[in-house]
Protein backbone atom coordinates (compact mmCIF):
# COMPACT_ATOMS: atom_id res chain seq x y z
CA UNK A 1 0.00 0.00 0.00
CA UNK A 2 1.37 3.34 -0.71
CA UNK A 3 1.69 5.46 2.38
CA UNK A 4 3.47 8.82 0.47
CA UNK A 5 3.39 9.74 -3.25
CA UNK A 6 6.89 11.83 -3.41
CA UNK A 7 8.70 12.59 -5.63
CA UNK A 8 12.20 11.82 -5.29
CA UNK A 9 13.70 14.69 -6.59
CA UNK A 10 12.14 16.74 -3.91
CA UNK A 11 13.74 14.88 -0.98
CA UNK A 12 16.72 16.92 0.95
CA UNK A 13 17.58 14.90 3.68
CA UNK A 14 17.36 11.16 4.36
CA UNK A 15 19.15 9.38 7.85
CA UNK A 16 18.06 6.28 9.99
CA UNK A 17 17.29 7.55 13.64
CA UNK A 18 19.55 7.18 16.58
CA UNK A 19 17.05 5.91 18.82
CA UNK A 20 14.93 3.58 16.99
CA UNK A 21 16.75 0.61 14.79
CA UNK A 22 13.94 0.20 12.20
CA UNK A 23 13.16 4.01 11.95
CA UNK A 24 14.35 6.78 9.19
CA UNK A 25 12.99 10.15 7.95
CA UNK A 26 13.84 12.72 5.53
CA UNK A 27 13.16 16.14 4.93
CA UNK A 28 11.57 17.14 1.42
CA UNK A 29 9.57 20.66 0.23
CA UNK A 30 6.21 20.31 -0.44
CA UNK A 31 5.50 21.09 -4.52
CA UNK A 32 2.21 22.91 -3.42
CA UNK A 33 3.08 25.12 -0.09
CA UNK A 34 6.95 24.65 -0.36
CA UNK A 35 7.06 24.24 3.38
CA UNK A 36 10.07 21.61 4.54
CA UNK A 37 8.35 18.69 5.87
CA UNK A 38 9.83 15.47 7.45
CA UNK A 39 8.44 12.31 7.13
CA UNK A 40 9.42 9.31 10.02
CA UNK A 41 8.96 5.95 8.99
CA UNK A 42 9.15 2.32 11.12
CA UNK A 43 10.38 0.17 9.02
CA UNK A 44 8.34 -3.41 9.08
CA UNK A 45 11.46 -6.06 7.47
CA UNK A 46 14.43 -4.40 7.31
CA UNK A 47 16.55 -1.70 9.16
CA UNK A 48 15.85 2.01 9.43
CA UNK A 49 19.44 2.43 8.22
CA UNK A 50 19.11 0.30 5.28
CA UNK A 51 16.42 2.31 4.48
CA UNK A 52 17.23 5.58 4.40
CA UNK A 53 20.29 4.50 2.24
CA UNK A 54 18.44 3.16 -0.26
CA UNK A 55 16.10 6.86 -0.75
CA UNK A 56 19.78 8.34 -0.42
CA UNK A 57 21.07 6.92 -3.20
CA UNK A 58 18.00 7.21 -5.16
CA UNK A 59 18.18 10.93 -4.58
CA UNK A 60 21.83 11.08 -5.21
CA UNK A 61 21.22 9.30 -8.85
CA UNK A 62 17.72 11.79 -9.52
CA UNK A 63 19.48 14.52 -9.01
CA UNK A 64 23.00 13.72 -11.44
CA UNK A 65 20.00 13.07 -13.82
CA UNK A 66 18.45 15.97 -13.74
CA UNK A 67 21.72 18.17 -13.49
CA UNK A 68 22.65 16.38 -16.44
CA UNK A 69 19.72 16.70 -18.29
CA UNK A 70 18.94 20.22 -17.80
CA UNK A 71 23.40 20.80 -18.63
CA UNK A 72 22.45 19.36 -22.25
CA UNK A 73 18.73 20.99 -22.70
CA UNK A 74 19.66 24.23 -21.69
CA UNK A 75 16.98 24.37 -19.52
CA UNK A 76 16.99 27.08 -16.62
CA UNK A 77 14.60 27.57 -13.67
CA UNK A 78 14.90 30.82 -11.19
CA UNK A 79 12.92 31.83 -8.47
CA UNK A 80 10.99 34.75 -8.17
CA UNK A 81 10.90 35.73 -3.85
CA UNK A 82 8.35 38.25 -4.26
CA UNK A 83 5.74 36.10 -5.76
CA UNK A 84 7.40 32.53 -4.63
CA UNK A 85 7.07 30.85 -7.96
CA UNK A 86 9.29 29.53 -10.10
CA UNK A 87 9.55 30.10 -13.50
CA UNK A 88 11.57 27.37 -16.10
CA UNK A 89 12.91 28.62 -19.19
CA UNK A 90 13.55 25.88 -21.89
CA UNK A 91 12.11 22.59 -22.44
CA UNK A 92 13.98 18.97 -21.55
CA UNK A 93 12.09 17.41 -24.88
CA UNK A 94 14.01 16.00 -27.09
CA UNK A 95 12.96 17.12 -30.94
CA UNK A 96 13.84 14.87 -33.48
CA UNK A 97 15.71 16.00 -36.75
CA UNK A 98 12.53 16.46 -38.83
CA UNK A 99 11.07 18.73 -36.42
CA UNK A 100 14.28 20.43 -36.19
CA UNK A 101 14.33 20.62 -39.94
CA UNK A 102 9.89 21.94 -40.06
CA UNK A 103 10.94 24.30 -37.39
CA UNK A 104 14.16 25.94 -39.09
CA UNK A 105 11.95 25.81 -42.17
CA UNK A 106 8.86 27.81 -40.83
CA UNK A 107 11.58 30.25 -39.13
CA UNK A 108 12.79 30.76 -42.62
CA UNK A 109 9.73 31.54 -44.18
CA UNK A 110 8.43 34.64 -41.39
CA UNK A 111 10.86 37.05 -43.36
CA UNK A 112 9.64 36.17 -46.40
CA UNK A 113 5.58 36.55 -45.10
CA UNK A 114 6.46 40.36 -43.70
């Protein structure tokens, strides 16, 4: 049964707890109020450190993913404090070379329609 729906990418924090063998939490922003909340877990099979190494290195591969991907998209994202939004600029799809070649030809063709 699914107890969270988060995404990974979100998460900031992950350890096992010091008190508790089969317990871990992490800290992640919420995509809606982008308030830090942590989540505390008791594991039912398997350790709380285990655990919290396994979302670690899950975040630790999400996020060379998505460093790499927006490195060769171009793709930029900056935050506006006044308004607390962000705004991306770019797109991460992919366009294959006959869009590439319908867009550089429609781009072509605006001079010539003015």
């Amino acid at each position: 049964d699914l107890i969270v729906d988060q995404t990974i990418e979100k998460v900031s924090f992950c350890a096992p707890d010091r008190n508790f063998d089969r317990a871990f939490s992490y800290i992640c922003r919420d995509g809606t109020t982008r308030r830090w909340i942590c989540h505390c877990f008791m594991a039912v099979k398997d350790t709380g450190e285990r655990l919290s190494h396994a979302v670690g290195c899950a975040f630790a591969a999400c996020l060379e993913r998505k460093q790499k991907r927006e490195k060769e998209c171009g793709v930029t994202a900056t935050f506006d404090a006044s308004r607390t939004t962000f705004t991306r600029e770019g797109s991460f799809r992919v366009t294959t070379a006959t869009e590439q070649a319908e867009r550089e030809e429609i781009m072509r063709q605006i001079p010539d329609a003015k």
